[in-house]
C-alpha atoms as a PDB file:
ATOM      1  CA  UNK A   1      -3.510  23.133 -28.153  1.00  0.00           C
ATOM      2  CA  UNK A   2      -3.207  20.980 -25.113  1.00  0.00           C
ATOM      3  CA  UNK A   3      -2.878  17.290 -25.648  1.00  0.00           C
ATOM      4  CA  UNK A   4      -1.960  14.130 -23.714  1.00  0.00           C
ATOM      5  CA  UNK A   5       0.374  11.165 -24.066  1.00  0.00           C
ATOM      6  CA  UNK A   6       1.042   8.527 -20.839  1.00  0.00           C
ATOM      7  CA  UNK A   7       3.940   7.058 -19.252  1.00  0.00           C
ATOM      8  CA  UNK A   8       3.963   4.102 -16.779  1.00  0.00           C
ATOM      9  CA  UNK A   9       3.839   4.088 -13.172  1.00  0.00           C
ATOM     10  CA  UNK A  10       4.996   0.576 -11.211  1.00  0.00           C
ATOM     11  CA  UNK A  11       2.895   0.143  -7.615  1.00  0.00           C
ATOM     12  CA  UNK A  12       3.241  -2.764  -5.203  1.00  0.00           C
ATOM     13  CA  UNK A  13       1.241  -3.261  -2.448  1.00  0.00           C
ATOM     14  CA  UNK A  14       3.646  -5.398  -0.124  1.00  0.00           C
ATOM     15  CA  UNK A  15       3.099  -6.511   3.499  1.00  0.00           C
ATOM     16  CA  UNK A  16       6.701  -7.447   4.448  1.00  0.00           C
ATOM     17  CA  UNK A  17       5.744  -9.354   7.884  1.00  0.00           C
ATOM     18  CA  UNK A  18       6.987  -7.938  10.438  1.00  0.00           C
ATOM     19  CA  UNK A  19      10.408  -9.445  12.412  1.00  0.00           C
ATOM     20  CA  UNK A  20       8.814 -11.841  14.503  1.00  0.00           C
ATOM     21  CA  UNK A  21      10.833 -14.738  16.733  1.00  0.00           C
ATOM     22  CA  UNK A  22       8.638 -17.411  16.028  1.00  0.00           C
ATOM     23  CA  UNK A  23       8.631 -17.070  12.175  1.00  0.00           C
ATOM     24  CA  UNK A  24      12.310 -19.150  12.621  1.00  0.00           C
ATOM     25  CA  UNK A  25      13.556 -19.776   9.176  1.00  0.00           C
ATOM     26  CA  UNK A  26      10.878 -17.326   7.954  1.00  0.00           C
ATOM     27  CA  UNK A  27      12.182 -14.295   9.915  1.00  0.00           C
ATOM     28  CA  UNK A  28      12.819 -11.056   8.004  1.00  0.00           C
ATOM     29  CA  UNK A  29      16.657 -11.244   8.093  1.00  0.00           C
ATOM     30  CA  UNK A  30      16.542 -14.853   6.503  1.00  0.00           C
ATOM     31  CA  UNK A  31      14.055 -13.336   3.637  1.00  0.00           C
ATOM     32  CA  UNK A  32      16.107  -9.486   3.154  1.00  0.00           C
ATOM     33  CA  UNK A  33      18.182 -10.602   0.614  1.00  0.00           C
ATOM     34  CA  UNK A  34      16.063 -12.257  -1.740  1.00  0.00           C
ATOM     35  CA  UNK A  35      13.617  -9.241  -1.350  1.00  0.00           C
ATOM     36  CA  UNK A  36      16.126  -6.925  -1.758  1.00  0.00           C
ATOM     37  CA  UNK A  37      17.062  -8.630  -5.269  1.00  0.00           C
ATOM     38  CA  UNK A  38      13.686  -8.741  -6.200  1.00  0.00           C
ATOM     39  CA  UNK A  39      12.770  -5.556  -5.802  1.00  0.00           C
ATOM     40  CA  UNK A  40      16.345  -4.388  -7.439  1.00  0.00           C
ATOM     41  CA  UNK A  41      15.067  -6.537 -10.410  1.00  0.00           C
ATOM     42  CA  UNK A  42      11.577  -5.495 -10.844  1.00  0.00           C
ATOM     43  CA  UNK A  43      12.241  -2.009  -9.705  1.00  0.00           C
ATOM     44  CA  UNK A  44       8.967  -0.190  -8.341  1.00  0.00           C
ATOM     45  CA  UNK A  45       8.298   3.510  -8.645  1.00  0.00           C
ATOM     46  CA  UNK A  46       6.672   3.437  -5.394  1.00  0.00           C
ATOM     47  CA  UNK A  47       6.093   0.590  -2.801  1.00  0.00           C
ATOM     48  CA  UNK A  48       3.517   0.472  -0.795  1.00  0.00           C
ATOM     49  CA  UNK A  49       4.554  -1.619   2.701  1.00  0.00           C
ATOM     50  CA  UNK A  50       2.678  -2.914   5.498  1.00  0.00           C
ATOM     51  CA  UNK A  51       4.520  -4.301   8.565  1.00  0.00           C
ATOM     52  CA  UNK A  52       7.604  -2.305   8.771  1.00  0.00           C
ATOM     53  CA  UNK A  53       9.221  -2.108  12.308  1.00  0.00           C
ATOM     54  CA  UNK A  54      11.726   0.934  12.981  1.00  0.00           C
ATOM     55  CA  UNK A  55      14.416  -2.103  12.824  1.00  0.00           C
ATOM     56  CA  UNK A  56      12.892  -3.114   9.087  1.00  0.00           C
ATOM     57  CA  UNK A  57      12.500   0.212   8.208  1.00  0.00           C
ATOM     58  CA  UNK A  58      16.256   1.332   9.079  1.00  0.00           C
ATOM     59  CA  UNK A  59      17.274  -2.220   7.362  1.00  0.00           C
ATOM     60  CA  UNK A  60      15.466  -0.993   4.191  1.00  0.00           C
ATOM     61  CA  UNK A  61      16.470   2.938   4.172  1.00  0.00           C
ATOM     62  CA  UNK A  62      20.054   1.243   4.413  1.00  0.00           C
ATOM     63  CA  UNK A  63      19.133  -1.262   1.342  1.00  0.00           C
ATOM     64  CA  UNK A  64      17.422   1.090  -0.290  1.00  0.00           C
ATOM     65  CA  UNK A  65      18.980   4.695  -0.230  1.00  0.00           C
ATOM     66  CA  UNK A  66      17.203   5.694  -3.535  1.00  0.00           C
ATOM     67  CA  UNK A  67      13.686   4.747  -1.715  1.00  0.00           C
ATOM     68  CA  UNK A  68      12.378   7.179   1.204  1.00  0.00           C
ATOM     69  CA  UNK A  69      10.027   5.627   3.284  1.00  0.00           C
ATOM     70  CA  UNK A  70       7.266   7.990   4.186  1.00  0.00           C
ATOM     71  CA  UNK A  71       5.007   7.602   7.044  1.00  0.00           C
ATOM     72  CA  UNK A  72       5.430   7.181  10.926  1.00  0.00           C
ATOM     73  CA  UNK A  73       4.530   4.078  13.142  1.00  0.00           C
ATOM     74  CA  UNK A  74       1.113   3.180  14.562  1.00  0.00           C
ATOM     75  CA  UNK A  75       1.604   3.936  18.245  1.00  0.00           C
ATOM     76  CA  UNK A  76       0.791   7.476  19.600  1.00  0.00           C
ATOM     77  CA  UNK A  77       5.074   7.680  19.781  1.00  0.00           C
ATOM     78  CA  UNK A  78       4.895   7.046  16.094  1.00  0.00           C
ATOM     79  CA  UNK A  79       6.895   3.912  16.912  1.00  0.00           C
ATOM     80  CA  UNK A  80       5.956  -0.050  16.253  1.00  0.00           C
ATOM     81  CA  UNK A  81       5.342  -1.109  12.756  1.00  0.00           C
ATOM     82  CA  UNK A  82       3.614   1.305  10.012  1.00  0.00           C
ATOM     83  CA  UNK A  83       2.110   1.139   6.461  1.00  0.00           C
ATOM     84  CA  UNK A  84       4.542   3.083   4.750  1.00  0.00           C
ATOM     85  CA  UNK A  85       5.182   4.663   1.860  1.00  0.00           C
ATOM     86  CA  UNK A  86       8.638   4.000  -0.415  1.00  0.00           C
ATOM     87  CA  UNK A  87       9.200   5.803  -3.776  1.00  0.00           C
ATOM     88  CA  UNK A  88      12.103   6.354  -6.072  1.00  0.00           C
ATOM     89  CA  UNK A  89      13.615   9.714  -5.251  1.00  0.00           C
ATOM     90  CA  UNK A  90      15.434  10.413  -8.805  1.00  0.00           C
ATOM     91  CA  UNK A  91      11.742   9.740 -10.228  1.00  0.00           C
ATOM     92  CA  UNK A  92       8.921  10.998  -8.087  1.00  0.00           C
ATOM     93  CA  UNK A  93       8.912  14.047  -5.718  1.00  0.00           C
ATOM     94  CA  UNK A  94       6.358  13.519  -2.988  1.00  0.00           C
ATOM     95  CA  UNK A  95       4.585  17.009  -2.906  1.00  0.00           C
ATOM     96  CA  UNK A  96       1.965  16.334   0.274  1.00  0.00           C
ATOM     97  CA  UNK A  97       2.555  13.773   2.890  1.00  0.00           C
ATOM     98  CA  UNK A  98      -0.051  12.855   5.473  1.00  0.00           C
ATOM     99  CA  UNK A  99      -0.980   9.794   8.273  1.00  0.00           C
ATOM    100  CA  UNK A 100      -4.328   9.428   9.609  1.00  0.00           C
ATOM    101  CA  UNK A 101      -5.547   6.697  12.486  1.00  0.00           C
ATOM    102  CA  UNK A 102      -8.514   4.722  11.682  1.00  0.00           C
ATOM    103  CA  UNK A 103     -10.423   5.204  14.134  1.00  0.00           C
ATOM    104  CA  UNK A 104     -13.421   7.537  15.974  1.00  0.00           C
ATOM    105  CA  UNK A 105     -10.475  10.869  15.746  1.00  0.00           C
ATOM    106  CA  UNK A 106      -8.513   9.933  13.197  1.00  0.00           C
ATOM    107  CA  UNK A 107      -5.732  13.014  14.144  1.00  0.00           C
ATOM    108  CA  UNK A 108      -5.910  11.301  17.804  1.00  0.00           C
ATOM    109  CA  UNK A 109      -3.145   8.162  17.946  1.00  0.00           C
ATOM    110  CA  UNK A 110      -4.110   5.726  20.434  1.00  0.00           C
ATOM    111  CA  UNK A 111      -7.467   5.607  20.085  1.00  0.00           C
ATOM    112  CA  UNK A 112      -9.602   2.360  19.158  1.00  0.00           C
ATOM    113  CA  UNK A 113     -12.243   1.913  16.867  1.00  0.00           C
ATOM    114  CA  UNK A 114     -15.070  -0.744  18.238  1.00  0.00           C
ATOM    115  CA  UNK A 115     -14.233  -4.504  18.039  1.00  0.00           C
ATOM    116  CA  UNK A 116     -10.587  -3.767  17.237  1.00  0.00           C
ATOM    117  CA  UNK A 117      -7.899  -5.656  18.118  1.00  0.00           C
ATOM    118  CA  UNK A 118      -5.298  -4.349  20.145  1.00  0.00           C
ATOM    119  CA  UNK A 119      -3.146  -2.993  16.949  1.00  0.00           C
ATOM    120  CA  UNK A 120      -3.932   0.434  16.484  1.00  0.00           C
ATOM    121  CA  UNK A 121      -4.278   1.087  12.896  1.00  0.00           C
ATOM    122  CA  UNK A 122      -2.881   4.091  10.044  1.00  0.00           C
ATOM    123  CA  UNK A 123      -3.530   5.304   6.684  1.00  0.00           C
ATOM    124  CA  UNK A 124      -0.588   7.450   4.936  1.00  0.00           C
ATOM    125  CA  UNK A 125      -1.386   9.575   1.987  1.00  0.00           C
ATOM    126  CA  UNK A 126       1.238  11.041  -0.270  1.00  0.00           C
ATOM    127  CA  UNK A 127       0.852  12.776  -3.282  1.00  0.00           C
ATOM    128  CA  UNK A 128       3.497  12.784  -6.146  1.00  0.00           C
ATOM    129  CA  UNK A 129       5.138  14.703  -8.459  1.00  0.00           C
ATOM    130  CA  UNK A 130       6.468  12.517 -11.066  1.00  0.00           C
ATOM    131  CA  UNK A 131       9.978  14.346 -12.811  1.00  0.00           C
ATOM    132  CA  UNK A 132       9.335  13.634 -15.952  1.00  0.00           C
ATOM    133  CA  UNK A 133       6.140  15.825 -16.343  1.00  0.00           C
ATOM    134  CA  UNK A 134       3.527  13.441 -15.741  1.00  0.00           C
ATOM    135  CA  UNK A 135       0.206  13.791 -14.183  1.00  0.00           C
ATOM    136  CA  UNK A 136       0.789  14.217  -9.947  1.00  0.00           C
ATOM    137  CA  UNK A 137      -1.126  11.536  -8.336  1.00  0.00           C
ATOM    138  CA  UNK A 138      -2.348  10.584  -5.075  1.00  0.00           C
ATOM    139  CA  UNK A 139      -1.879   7.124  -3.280  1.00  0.00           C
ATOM    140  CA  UNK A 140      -3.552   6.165   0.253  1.00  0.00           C
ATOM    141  CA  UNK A 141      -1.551   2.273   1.740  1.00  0.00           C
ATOM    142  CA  UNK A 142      -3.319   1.126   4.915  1.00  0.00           C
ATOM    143  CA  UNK A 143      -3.141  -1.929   7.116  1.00  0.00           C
ATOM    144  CA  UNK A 144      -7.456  -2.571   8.548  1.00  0.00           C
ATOM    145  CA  UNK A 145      -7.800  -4.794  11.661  1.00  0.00           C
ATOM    146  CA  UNK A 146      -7.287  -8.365  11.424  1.00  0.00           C
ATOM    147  CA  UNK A 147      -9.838  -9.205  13.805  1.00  0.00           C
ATOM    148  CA  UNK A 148     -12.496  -6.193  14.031  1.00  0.00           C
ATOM    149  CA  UNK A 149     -15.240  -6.516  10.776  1.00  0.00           C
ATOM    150  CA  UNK A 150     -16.895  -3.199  11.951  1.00  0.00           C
ATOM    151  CA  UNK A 151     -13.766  -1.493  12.540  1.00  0.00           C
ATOM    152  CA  UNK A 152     -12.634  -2.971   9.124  1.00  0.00           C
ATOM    153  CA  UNK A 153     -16.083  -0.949   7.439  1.00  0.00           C
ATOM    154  CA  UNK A 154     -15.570   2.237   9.854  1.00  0.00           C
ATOM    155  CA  UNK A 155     -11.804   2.531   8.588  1.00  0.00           C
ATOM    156  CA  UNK A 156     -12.605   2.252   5.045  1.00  0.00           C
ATOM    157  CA  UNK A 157     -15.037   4.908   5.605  1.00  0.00           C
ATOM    158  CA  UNK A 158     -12.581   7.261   6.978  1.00  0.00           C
ATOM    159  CA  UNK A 159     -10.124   6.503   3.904  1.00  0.00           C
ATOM    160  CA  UNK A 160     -12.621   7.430   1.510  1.00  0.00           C
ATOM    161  CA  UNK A 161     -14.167  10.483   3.496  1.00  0.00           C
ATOM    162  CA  UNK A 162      -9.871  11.962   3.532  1.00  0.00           C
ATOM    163  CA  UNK A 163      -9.878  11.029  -0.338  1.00  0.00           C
ATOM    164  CA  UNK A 164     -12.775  13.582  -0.778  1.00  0.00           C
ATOM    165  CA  UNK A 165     -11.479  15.926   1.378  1.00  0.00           C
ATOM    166  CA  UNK A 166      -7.926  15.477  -0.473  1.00  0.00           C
ATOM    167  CA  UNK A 167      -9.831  15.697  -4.447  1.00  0.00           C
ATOM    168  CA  UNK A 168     -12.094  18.914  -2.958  1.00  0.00           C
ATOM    169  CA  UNK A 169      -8.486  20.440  -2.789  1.00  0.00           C
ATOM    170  CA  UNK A 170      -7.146  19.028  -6.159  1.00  0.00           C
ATOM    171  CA  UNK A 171      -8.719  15.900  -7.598  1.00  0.00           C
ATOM    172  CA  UNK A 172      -5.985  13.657  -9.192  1.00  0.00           C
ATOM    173  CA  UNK A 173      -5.284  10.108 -10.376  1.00  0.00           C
ATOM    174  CA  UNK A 174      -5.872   8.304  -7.410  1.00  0.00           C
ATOM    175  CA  UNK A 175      -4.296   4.807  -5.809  1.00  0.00           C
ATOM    176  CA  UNK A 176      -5.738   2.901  -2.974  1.00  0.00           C
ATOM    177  CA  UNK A 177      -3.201   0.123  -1.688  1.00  0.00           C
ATOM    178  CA  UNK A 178      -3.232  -2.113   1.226  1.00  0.00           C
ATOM    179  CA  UNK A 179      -3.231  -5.387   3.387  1.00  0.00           C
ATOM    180  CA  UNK A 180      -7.594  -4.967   4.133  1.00  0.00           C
ATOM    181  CA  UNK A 181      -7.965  -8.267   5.771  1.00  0.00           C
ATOM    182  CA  UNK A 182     -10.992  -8.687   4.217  1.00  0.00           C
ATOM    183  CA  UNK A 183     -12.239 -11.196   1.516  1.00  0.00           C
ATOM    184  CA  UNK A 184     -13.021  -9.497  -1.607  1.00  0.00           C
ATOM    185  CA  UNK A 185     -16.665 -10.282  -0.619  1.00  0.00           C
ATOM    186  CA  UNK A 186     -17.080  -7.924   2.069  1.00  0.00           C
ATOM    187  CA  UNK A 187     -18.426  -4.671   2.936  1.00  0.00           C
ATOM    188  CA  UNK A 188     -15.782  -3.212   3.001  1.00  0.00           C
ATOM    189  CA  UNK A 189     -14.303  -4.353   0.207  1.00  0.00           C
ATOM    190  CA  UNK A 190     -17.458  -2.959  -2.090  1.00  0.00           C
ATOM    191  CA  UNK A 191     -17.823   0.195  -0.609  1.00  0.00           C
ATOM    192  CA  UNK A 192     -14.562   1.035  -1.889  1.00  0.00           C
ATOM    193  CA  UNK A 193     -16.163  -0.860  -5.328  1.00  0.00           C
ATOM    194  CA  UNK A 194     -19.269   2.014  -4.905  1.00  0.00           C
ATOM    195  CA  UNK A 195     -17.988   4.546  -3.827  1.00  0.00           C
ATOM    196  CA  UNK A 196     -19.162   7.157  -6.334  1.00  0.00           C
ATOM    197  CA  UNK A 197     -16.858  10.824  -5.337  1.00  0.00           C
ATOM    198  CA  UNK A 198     -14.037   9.130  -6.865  1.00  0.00           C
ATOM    199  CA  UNK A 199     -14.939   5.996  -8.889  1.00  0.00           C
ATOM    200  CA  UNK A 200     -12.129   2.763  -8.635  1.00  0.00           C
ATOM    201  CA  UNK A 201     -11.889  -0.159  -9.909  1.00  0.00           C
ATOM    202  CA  UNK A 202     -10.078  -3.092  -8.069  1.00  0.00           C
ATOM    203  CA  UNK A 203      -7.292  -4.117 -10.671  1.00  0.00           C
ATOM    204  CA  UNK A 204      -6.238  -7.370  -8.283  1.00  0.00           C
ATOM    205  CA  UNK A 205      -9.806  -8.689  -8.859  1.00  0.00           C
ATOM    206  CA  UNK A 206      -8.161 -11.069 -11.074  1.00  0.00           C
ATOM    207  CA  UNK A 207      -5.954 -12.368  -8.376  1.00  0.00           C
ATOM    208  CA  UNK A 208      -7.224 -15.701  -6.546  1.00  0.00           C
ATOM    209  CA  UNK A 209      -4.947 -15.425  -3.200  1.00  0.00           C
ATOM    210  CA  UNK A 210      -2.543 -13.176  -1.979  1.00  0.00           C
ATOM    211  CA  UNK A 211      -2.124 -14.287   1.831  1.00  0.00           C
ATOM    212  CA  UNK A 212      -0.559 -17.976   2.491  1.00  0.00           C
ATOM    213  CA  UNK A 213       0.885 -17.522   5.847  1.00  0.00           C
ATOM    214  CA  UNK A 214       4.015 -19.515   5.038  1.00  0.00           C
ATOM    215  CA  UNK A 215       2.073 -22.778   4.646  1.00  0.00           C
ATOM    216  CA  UNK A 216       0.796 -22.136   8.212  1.00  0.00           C
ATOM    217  CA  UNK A 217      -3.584 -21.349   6.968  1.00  0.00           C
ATOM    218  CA  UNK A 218      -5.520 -24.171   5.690  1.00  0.00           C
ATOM    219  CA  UNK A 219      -6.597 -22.555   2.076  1.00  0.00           C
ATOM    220  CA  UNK A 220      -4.655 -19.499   0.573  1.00  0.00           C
ATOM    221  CA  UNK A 221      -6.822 -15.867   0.560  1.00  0.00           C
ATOM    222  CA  UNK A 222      -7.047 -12.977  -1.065  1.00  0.00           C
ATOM    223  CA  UNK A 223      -7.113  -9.916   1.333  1.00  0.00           C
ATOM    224  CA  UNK A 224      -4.482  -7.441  -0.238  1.00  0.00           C
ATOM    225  CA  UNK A 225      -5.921  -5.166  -2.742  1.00  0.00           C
ATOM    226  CA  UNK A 226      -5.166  -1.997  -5.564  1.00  0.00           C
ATOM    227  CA  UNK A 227      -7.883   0.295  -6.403  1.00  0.00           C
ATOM    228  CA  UNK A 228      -7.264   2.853  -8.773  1.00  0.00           C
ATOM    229  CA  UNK A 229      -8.956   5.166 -11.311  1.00  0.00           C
ATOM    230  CA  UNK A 230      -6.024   5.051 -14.134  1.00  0.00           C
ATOM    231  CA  UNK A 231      -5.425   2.216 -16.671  1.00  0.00           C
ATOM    232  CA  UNK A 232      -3.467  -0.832 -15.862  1.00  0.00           C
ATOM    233  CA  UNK A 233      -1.096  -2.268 -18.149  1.00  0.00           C
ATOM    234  CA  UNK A 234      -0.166  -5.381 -16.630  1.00  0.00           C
ATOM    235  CA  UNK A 235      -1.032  -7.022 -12.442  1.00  0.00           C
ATOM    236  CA  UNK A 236       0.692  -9.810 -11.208  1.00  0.00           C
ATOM    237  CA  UNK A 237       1.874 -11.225  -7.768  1.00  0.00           C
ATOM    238  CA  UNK A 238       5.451 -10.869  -6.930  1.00  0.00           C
ATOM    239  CA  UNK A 239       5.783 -14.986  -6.271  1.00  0.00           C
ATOM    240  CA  UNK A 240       9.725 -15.204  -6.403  1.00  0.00           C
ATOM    241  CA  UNK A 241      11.028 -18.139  -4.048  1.00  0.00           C
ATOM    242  CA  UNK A 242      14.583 -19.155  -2.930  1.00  0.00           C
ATOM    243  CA  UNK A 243      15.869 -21.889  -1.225  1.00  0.00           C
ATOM    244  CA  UNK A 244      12.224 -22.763   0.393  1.00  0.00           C
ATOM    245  CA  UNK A 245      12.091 -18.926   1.705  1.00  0.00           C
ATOM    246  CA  UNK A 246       9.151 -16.644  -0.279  1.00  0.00           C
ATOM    247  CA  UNK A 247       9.045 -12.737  -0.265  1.00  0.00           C
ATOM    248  CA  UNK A 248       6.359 -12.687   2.747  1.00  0.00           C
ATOM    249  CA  UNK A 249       3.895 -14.920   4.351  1.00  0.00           C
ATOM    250  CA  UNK A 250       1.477 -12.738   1.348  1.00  0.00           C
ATOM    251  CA  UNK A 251       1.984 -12.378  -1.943  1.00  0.00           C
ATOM    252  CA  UNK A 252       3.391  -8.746  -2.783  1.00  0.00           C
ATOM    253  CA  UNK A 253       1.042  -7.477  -5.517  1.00  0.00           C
ATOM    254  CA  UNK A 254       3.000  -5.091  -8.680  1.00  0.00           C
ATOM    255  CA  UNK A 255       0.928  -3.192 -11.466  1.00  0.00           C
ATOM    256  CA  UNK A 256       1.740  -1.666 -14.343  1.00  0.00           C
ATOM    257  CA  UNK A 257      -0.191   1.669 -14.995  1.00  0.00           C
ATOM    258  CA  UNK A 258      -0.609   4.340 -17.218  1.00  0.00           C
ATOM    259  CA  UNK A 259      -0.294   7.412 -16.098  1.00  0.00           C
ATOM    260  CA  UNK A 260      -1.074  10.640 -18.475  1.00  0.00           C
ATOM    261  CA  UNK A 261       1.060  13.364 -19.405  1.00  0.00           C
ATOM    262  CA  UNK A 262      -0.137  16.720 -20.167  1.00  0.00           C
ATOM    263  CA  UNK A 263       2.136  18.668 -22.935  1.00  0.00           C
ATOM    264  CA  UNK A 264       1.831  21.335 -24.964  1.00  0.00           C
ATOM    265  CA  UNK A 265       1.341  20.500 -28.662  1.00  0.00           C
ATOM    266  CA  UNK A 266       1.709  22.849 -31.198  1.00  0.00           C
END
């Protein structure tokens, strides 16, 4: 008969900051090598980025080799900075890839939702195929607007109405990543909590702040977030420092899941 026994799945959601002049000591370049040791050390199965410029991103793919970065940049070029999607190639297989805007035509780049900023804003979706025979899940990483509340609830509507669409084809284990901007308090933040197609849970609930802006906000927050319908074995934020230099101005996020495997048992 058919049975099932798990394996583990490592996810971090991890907005990188993009390379930007007036971070100084805090630019990207300064930061690349102790990111690049720690995730050597803690070794991800997929990581789920926010902020990655076509200069970060070739940076990384040169890094990284053994991590493909899926997912084009915001603009309608596909250019500027993306939420991407890394995973490790000799253990996953991505078997559907797909980027969305969030906004009114979400196959339309360049167009704003209301009260946005002027960042246009992207969901990718990729679904996997782990290689040892475990269960094929989906993940969806986003970046929402820093500044727009309603565009913030409209894009979190459009994520969930593309995980429907997505589970009406094949409904799998499914991960929702991302830098949301929004206090776990908000709309937003509990219609993903309610949203009953495809129940989640918000495994970071336990963490107090994930955003610190290199010393520059008043009061650490909590805006970067992991829903997901499978198990977690362990959720911490990556909080490795060097020489006064952290990962980010936020807190990468890891978890520890279990994912099933379906065998044959006889």
């Amino acid at each position: 008969m058919e049975g099932t026994r798990n394996t583990t799945l490592r996810v971090v959601t991890f907005n990188a900051r993009y390379m930007h002049d007036g971070d100084g000591s805090n630019n990207f370049l300064y930061r690349l090598p102790l990111i690049c040791d720690t995730i050597r050390q803690r070794d991800p199965d997929v990581i789920c980025f926010q902020e990655i410029t076509l200069e970060m991103r070739r940076i990384l793919l040169s890094e990284f080799p053994e991590w493909p970065l899926l997912g084009g940049g915001i603009w309608n070029d596909y250019t500027n900075e993306t939420p991407c999607i890394a995973y490790r190639r000799e253990r996953l297989m991505p078997t559907d890839v797909e980027s969305f805007w969030l906004c009114p035509d979400p196959a339309q780049p360049g167009v704003y939702a209301l009260d946005q900023s002027i960042c246009n804003r992207l969901c990718v979706m990729a679904t996997f195929q782990p290689l040892d025979g475990g269960s094929a899940f989906r993940v969806f990483n986003t970046h929402t607007d820093h500044e727009g509340a309603l565009s913030r609830l409209l894009a979190t509507g459009e994520i969930l109405s593309h995980v429907s669409r997505a589970d009406s084809g094949r409904r799998l284990p499914l991960i929702i990543t991302g830098d949301l901007n929004a206090l776990p308090s908000a709309p937003e933040i509990e219609l993903i909590r309610r949203y009953e197609n495809h129940p989640v849970r918000d495994i970071t609930a336990g963490i107090k702040a994930s955003f610190h802006g290199f010393g520059r906000v008043k009061r650490d927050v909590k805006i970067d977030y992991i829903f997901t319908d499978l198990e977690e074995l362990s959720v911490e934020p990556w909080t490795e420092s060097r020489d006064g230099l952290t990962l980010s101005d936020h807190y990468p996020i890891g978890a520890e899941l279990k994912l099933p495997i379906c065998e044959q048992i006889k």
